[in-house]
Every structure is written in C-alpha cells, then in structure tokens.
C-alpha atoms as a PDB file:
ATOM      1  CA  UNK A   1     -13.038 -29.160 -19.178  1.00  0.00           C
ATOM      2  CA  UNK A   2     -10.698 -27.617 -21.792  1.00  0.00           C
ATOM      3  CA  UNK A   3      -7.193 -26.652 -20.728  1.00  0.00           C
ATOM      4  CA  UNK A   4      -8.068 -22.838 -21.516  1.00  0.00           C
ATOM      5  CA  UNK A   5     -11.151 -22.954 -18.411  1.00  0.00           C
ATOM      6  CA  UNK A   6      -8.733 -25.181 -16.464  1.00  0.00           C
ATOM      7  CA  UNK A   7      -6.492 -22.471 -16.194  1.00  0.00           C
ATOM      8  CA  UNK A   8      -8.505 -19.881 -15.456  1.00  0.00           C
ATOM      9  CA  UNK A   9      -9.636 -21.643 -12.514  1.00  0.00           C
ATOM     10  CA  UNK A  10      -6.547 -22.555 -11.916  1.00  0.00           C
ATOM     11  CA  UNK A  11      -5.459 -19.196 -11.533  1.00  0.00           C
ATOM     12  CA  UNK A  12      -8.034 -17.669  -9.583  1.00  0.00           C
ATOM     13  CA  UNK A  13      -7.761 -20.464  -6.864  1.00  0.00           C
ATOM     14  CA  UNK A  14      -4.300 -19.382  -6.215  1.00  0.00           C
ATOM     15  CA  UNK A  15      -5.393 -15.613  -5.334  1.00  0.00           C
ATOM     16  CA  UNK A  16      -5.154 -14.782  -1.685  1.00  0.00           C
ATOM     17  CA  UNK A  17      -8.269 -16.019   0.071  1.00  0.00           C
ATOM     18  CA  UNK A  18      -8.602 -12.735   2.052  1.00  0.00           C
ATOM     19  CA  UNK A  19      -8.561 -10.402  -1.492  1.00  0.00           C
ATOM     20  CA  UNK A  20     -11.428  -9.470  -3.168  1.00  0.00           C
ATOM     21  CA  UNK A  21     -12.554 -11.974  -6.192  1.00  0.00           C
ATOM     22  CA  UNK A  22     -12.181  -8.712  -8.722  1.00  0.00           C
ATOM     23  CA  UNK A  23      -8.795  -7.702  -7.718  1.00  0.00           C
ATOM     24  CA  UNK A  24      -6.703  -6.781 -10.656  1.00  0.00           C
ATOM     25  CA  UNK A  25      -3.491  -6.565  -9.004  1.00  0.00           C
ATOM     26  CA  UNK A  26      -2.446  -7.909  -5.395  1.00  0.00           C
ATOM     27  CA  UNK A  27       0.946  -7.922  -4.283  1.00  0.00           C
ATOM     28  CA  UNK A  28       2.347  -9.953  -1.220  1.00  0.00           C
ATOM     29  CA  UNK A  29       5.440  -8.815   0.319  1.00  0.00           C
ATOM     30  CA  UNK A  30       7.048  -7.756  -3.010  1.00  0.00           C
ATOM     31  CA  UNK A  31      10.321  -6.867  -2.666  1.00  0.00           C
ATOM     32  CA  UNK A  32      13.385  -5.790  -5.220  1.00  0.00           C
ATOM     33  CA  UNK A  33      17.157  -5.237  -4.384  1.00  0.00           C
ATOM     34  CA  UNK A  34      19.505  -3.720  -6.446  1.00  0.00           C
ATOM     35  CA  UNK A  35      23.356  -5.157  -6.690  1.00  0.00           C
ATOM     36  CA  UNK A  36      25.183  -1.626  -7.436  1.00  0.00           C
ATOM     37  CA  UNK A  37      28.754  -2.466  -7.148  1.00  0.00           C
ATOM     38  CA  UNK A  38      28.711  -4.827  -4.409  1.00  0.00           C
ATOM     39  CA  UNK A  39      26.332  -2.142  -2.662  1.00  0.00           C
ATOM     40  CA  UNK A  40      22.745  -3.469  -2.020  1.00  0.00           C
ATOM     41  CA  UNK A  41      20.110  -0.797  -3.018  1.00  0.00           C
ATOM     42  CA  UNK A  42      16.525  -1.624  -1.261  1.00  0.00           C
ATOM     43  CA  UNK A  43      14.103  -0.302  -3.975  1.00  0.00           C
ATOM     44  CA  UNK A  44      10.990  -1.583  -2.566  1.00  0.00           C
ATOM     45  CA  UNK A  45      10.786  -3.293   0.370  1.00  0.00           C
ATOM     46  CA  UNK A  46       8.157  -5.333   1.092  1.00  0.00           C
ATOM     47  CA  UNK A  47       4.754  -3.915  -0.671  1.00  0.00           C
ATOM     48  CA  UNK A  48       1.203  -5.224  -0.109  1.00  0.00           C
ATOM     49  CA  UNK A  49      -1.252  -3.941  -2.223  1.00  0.00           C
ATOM     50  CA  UNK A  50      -4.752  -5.173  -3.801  1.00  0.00           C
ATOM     51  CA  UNK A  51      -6.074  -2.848  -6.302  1.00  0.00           C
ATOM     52  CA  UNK A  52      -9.704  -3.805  -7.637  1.00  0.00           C
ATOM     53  CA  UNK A  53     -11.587  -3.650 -11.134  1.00  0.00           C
ATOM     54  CA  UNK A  54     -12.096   0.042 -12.100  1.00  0.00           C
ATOM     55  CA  UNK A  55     -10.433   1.789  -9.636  1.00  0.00           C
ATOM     56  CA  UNK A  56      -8.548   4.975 -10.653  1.00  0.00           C
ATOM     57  CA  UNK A  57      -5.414   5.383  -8.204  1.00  0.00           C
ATOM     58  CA  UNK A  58      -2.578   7.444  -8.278  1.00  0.00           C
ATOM     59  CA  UNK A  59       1.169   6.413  -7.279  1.00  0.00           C
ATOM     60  CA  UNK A  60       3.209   9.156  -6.091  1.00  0.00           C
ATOM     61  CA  UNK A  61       6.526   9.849  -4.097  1.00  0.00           C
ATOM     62  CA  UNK A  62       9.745  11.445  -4.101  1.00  0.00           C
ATOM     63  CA  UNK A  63      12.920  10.340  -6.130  1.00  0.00           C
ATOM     64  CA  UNK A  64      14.166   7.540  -5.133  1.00  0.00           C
ATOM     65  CA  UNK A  65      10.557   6.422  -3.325  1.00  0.00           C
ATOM     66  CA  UNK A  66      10.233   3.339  -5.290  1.00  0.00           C
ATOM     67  CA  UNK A  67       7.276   4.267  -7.729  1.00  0.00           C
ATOM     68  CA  UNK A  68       9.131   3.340 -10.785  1.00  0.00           C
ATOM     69  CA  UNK A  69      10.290   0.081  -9.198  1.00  0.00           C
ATOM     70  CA  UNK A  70       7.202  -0.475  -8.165  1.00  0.00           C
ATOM     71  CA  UNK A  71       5.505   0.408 -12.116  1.00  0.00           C
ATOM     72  CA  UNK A  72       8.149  -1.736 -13.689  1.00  0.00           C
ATOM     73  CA  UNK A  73       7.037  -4.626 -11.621  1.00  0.00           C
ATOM     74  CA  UNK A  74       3.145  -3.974 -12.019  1.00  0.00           C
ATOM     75  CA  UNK A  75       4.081  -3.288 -16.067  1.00  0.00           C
ATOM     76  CA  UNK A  76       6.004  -6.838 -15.855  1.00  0.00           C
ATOM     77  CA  UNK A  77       9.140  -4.838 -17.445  1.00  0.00           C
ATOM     78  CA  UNK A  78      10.828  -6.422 -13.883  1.00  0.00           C
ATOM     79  CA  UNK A  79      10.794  -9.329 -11.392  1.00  0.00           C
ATOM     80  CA  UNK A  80      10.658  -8.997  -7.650  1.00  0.00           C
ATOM     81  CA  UNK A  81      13.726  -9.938  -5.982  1.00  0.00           C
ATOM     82  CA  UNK A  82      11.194 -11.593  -3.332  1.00  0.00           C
ATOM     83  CA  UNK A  83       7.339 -11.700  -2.455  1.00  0.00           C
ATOM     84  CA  UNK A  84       4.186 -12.129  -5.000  1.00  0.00           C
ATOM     85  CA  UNK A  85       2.540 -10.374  -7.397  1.00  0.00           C
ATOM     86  CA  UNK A  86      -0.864 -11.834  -9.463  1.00  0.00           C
ATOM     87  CA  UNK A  87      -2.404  -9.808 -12.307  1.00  0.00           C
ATOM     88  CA  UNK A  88      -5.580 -10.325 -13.602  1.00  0.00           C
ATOM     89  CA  UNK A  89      -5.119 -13.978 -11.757  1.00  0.00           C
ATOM     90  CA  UNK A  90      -1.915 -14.621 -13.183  1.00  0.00           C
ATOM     91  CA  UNK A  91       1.064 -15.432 -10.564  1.00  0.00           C
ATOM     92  CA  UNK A  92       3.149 -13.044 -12.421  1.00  0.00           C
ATOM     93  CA  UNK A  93       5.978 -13.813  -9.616  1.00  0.00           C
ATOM     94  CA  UNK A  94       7.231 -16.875 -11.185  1.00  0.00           C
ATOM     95  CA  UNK A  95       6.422 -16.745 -14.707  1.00  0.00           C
ATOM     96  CA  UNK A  96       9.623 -16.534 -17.606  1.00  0.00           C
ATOM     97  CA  UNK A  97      10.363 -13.988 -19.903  1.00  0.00           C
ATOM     98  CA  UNK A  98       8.180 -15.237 -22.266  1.00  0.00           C
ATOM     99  CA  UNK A  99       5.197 -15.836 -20.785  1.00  0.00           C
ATOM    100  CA  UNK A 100       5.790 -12.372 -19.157  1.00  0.00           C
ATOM    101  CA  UNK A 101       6.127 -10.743 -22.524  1.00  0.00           C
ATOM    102  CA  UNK A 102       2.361 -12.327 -23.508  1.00  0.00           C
ATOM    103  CA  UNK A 103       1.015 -11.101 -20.518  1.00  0.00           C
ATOM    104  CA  UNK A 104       2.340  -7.576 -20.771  1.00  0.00           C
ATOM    105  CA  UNK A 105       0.983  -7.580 -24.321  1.00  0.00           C
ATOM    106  CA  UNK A 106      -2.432  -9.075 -23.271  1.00  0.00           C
ATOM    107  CA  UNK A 107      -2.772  -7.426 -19.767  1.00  0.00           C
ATOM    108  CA  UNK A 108      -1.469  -4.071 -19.759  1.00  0.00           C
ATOM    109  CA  UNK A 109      -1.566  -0.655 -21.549  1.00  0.00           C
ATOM    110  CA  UNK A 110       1.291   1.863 -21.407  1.00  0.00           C
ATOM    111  CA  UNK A 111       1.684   5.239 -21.932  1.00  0.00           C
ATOM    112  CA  UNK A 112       4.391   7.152 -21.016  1.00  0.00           C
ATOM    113  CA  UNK A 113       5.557  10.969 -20.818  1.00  0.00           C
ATOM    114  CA  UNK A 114       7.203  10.652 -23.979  1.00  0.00           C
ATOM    115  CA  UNK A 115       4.778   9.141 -26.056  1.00  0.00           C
ATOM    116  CA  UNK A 116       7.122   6.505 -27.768  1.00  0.00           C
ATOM    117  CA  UNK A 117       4.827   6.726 -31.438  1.00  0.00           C
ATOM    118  CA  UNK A 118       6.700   5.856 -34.753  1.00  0.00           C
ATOM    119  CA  UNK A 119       7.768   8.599 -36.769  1.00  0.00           C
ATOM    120  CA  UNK A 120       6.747   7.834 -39.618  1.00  0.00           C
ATOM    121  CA  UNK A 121       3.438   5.672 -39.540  1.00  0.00           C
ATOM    122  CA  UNK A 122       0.264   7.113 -39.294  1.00  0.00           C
ATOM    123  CA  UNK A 123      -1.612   7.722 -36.033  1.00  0.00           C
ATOM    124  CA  UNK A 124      -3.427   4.613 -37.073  1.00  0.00           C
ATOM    125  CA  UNK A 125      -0.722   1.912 -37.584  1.00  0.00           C
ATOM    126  CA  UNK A 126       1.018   3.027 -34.182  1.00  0.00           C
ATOM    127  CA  UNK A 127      -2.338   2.436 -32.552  1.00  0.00           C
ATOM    128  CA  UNK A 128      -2.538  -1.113 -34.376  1.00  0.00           C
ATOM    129  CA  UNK A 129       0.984  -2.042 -33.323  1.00  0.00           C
ATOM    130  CA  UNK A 130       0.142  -4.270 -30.475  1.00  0.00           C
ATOM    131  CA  UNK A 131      -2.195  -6.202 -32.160  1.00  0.00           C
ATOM    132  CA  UNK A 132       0.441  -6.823 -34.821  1.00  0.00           C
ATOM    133  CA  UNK A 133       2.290  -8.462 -32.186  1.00  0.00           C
ATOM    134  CA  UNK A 134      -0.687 -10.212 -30.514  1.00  0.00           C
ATOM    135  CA  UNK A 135      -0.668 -12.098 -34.183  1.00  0.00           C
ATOM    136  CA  UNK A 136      -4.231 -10.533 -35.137  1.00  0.00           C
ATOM    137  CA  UNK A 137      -5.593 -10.264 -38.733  1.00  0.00           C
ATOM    138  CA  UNK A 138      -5.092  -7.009 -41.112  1.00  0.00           C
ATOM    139  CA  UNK A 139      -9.168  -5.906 -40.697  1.00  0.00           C
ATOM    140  CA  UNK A 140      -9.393  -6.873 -36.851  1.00  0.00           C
ATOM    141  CA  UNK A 141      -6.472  -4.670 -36.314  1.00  0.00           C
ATOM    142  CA  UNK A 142      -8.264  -1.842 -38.301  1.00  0.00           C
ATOM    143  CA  UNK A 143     -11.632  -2.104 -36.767  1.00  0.00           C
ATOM    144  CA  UNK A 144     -10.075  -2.409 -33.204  1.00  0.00           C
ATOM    145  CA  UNK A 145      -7.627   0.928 -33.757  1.00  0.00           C
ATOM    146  CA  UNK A 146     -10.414   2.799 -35.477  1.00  0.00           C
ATOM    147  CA  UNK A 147     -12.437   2.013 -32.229  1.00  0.00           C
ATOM    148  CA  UNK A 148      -9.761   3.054 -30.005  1.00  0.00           C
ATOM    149  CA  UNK A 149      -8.522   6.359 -31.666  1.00  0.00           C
ATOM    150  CA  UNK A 150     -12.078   7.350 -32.017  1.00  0.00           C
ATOM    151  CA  UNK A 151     -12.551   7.062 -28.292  1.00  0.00           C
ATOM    152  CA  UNK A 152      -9.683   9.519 -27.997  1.00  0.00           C
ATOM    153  CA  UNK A 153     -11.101  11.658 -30.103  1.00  0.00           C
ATOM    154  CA  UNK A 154      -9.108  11.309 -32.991  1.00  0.00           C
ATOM    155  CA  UNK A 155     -11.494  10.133 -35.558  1.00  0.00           C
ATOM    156  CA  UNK A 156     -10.970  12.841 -37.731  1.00  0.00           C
ATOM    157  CA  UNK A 157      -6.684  12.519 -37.462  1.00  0.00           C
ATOM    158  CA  UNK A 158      -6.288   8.621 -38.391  1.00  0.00           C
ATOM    159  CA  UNK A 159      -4.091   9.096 -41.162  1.00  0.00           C
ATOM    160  CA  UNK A 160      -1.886  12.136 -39.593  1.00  0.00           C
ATOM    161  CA  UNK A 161       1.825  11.296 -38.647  1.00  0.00           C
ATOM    162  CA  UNK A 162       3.042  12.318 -34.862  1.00  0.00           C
ATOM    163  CA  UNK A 163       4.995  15.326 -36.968  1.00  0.00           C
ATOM    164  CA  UNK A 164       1.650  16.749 -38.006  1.00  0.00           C
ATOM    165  CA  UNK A 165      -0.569  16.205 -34.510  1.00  0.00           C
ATOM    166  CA  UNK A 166      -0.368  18.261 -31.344  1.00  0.00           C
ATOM    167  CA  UNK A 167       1.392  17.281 -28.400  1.00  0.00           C
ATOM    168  CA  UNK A 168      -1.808  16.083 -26.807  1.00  0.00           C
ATOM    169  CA  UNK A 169      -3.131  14.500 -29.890  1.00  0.00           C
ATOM    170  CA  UNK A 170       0.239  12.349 -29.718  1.00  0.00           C
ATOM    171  CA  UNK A 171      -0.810  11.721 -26.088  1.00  0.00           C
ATOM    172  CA  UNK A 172      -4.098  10.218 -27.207  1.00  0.00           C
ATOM    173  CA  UNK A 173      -2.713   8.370 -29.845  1.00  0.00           C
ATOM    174  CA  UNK A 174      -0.269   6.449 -27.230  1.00  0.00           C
ATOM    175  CA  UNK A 175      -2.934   5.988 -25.134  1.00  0.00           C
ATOM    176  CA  UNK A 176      -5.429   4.730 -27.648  1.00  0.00           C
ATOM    177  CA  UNK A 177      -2.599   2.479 -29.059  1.00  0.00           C
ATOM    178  CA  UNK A 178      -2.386   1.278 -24.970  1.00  0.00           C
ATOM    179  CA  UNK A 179      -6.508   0.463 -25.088  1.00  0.00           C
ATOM    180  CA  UNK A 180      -6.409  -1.431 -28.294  1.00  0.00           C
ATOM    181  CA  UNK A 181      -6.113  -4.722 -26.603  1.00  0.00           C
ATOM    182  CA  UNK A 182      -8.631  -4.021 -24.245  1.00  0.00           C
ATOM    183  CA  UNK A 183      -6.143  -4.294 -21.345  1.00  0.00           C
ATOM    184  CA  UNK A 184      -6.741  -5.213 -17.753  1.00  0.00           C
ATOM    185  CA  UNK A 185      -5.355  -1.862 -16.541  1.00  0.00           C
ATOM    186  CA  UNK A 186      -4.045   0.909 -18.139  1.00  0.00           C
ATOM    187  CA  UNK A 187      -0.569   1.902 -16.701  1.00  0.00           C
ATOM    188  CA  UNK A 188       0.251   5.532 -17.031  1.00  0.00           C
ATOM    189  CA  UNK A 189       3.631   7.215 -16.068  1.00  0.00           C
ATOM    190  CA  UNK A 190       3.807  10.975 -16.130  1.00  0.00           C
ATOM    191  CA  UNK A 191       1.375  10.944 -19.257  1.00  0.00           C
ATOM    192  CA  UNK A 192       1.083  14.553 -18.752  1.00  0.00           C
ATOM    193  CA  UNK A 193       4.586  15.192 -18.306  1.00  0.00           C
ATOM    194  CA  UNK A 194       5.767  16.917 -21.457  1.00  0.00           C
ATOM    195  CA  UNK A 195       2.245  18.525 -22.030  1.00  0.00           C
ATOM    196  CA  UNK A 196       1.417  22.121 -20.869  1.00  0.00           C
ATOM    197  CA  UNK A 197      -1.422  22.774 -18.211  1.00  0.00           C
ATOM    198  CA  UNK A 198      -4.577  23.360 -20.439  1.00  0.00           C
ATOM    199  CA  UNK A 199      -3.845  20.164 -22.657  1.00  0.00           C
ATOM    200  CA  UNK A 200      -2.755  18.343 -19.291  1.00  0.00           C
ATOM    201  CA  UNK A 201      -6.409  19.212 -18.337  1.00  0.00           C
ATOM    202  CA  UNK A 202      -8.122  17.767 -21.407  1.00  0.00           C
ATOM    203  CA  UNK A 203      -5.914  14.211 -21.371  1.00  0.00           C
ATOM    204  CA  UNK A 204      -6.947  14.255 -17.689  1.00  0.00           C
ATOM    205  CA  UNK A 205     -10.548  14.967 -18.752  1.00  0.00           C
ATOM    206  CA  UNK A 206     -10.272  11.460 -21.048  1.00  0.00           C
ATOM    207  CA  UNK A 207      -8.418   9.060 -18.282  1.00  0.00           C
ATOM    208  CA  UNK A 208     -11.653   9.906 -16.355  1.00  0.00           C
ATOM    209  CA  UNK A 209     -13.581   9.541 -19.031  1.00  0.00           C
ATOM    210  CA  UNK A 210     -12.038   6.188 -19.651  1.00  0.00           C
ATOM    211  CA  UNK A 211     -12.546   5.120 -16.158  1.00  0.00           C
ATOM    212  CA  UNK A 212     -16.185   6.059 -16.166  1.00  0.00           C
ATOM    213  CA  UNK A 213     -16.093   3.227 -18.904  1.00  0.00           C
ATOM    214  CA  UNK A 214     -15.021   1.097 -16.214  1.00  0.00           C
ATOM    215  CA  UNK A 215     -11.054   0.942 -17.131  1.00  0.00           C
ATOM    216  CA  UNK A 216      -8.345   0.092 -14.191  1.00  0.00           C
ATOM    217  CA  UNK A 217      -6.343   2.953 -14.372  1.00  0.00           C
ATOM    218  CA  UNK A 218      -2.790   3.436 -12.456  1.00  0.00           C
ATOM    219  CA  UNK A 219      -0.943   6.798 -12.573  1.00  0.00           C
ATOM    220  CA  UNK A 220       2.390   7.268 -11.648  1.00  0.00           C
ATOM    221  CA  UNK A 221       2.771  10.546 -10.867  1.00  0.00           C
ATOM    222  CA  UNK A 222       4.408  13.672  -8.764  1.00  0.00           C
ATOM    223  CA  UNK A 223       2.029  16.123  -9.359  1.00  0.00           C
ATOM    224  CA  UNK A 224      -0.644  16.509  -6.901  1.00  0.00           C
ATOM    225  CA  UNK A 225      -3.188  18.272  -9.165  1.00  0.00           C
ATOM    226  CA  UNK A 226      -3.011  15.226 -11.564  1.00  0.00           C
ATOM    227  CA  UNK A 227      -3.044  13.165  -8.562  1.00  0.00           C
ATOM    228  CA  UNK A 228      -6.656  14.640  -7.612  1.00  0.00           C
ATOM    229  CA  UNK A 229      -8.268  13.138 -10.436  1.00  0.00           C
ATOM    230  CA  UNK A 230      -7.359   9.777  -8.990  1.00  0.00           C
ATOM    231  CA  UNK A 231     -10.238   7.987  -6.607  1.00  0.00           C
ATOM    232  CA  UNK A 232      -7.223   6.710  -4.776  1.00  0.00           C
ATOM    233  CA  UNK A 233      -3.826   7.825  -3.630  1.00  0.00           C
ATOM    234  CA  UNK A 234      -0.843   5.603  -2.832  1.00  0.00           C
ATOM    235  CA  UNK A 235       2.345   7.501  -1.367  1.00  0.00           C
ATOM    236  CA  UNK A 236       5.831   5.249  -1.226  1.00  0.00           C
ATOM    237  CA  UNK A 237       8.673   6.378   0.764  1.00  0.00           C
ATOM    238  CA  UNK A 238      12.291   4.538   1.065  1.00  0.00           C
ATOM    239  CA  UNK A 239      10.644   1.698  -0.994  1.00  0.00           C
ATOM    240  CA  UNK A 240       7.603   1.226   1.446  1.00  0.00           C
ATOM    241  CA  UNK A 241       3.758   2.097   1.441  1.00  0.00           C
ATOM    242  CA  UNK A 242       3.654   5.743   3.782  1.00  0.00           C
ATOM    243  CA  UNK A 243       0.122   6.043   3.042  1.00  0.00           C
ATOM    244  CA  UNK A 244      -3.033   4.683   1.085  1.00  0.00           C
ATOM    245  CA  UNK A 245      -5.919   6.468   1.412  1.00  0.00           C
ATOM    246  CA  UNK A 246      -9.669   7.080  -0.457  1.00  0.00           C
ATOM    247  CA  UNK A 247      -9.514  11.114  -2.310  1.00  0.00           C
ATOM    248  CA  UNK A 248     -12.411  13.010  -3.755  1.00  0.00           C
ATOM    249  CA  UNK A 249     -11.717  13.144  -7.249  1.00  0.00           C
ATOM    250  CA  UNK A 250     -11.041  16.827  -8.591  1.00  0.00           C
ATOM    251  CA  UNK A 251     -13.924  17.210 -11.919  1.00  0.00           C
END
C-alpha cells in the first residue's frame, strides 16, 4: 500500500467512532484560553461539533461569544489550548505550523469582509494566488482560475484590477480565489459585511448556489437575514454552544 493510501486510512480510523464517516469537521472538547496580563480569558470553552459534507451553517453570536475563536481554529489560523479538532480526517489538534499551513492551503477557502485582493494584479492572478503557493504549473493555474471566476460570474472581468470592479465583483473574486483549490469547506466571515443590501443579496444568491454544487460552506456571521440562507444555525455564548438547530433556508 503506498504511504499516500496509508495515510488516508490512517486518518479516517482516528475519527470518532460515533461521527458520521462524511464529517468535514468534528471537534471534541475544544477549548482556547487567553493569557491577558496574567488574566485568563476563556474564549471557547469546551465545543463539540460535527459538521457534515455539504452542509451550509451559519455561526453567529454576540461580541465576545467566541465565533472568531472558534473560525480561527476551524481556518487553522489557531491551536486549541485543549480538546480535538479533525478536518477533512486530519487531527488538526496536534499538527505543527507547517503542516498546518499545507492544510489551510489544501483544505480551506477564505473570504473575508474585506476582501484582502492585490491592488494591482488582475482579478485573475489574485484568484491564481493559492495555487502559486500550492507549487502548481503556469497553465493549471490558468485553467483552474478561469474555472473559478467564471463560476462567480466574472468571465467577462478576468483581466480588471479590484480598482476597476464593484464592491461585489471584488467579493466574487475573493471568493473564487477561495474555490480555486477545490477546498473542503469554504470559510466565510462577514463576506457581506462591507457590501450594501441588494449586492449582499446577489453574493448570498451565489454561496447557495455554490452549495447546491455540493460545497461545505461555514458563515460567520451577526446578521440574521444572512443567517437565513444557512440550512443550519449555530449560536455561541461566553465561549459555549447556546444552541444548534436545523432552519428553513430563506430563497
């Protein structure tokens, strides 16, 4: 058996028997404390969640709630100060910065209220950006971003820079650029944010779209009409689950 299958049975061996074999994302206990001048901040405090292949769910709560905690963990930008957390099969709990960095590159899609695009580069090189670092060739990166930005609807704006596109055509750029590895899940934090309420409407109208394609999609969120589009809604409060329950989805 070659190392490669070896560890992908590996991995999945190590899930929780009593999670479903197409969880994306299960969490055990996951914990993280804060040392703020000798003062101990409890960010999240002990989260157990299993979120499954194509499921569209919505993270909301106050400030101070946990949610970002709790994205920065799921994005891999943090480790847990305790408990465990396995994406896509991956015991993310105890891996090192590096192998963290491949898997947030591999695994995961960002976008994020304030689109983060280069300046100066064309719609088309931000969206290729990831694969750059992923090592790909010059035409596999072009072929994949074409794909991606054409799913967003931007096949006709390729070669505009982020000073010449619409605030919600820099939204779908970022979020193409986060599909372009064909991520796991597709992590989402106030993507409609900085947008007003008819263009929040139409980047809404493509996260569904995308989901009906069968992508994992997480949205952190504290807006309950962008919540509604979500299948599922968690609520944090004080760094704990307060309530997890099934939604109809607003169309």
């Amino acid at each position: 058996m070659s190392r490669g299958l070896l560890d992908t049975a590996e991995r999945m061996a190590r899930l929780p028997g009593d999670v479903p074999r197409d969880a994306v994302i299960v969490t055990r206990g996951l914990t993280r404390e804060y040392d703020m001048g000798g003062e101990i901040v409890h960010a999240l405090q002990g989260v157990d969640i299993v979120i499954q292949k194509n499921e569209f769910i919505a993270i909301m709560g106050p400030s101070g709630s946990g949610k970002s905690t709790l994205m920065n963990l799921v994005g891999c930008l943090d480790t847990p100060t305790a408990g465990e957390y396995w994406l896509n099969g991956h015991r993310v709990s105890e891996l090192g910065d590096n192998e963290l960095a491949r898997i947030r590159n591999k695994e995961i899609g960002f976008v994020f209220q304030t689109f983060n695009l280069l300046p100066r580069a064309t719609a088309l090189h931000n969206v290729e950006l990831p694969l750059v670092y992923a090592g790909s060739g010059s035409k596999q990166r072009r072929a994949l971003a074409v794909e991606a930005l054409s799913r967003c609807g931007l096949a006709d704006r390729m070669e505009h820079r982020p000073n010449e596109l619409s605030g919600g055509q820099r939204q779908r750029v970022a979020i193409a650029r986060a599909l372009v590895n064909h991520p796991s899940i597709l992590l989402a934090d106030e993507p409609t944010g900085n947008l007003d309420s008819v263009t929040s409407a139409e980047i809404m109208e493509l996260f569904e779209d995308l989901h009906s394609d069968g992508q994992t999609i997480i949205l952190v969120t504290h807006e309950k009409d962008i919540a509604a589009h979500a299948d599922r809604e968690v609520h944090l409060l004080d760094g704990r689950i307060e309530q997890d329950i099934q939604t109809e989805r607003v169309h």
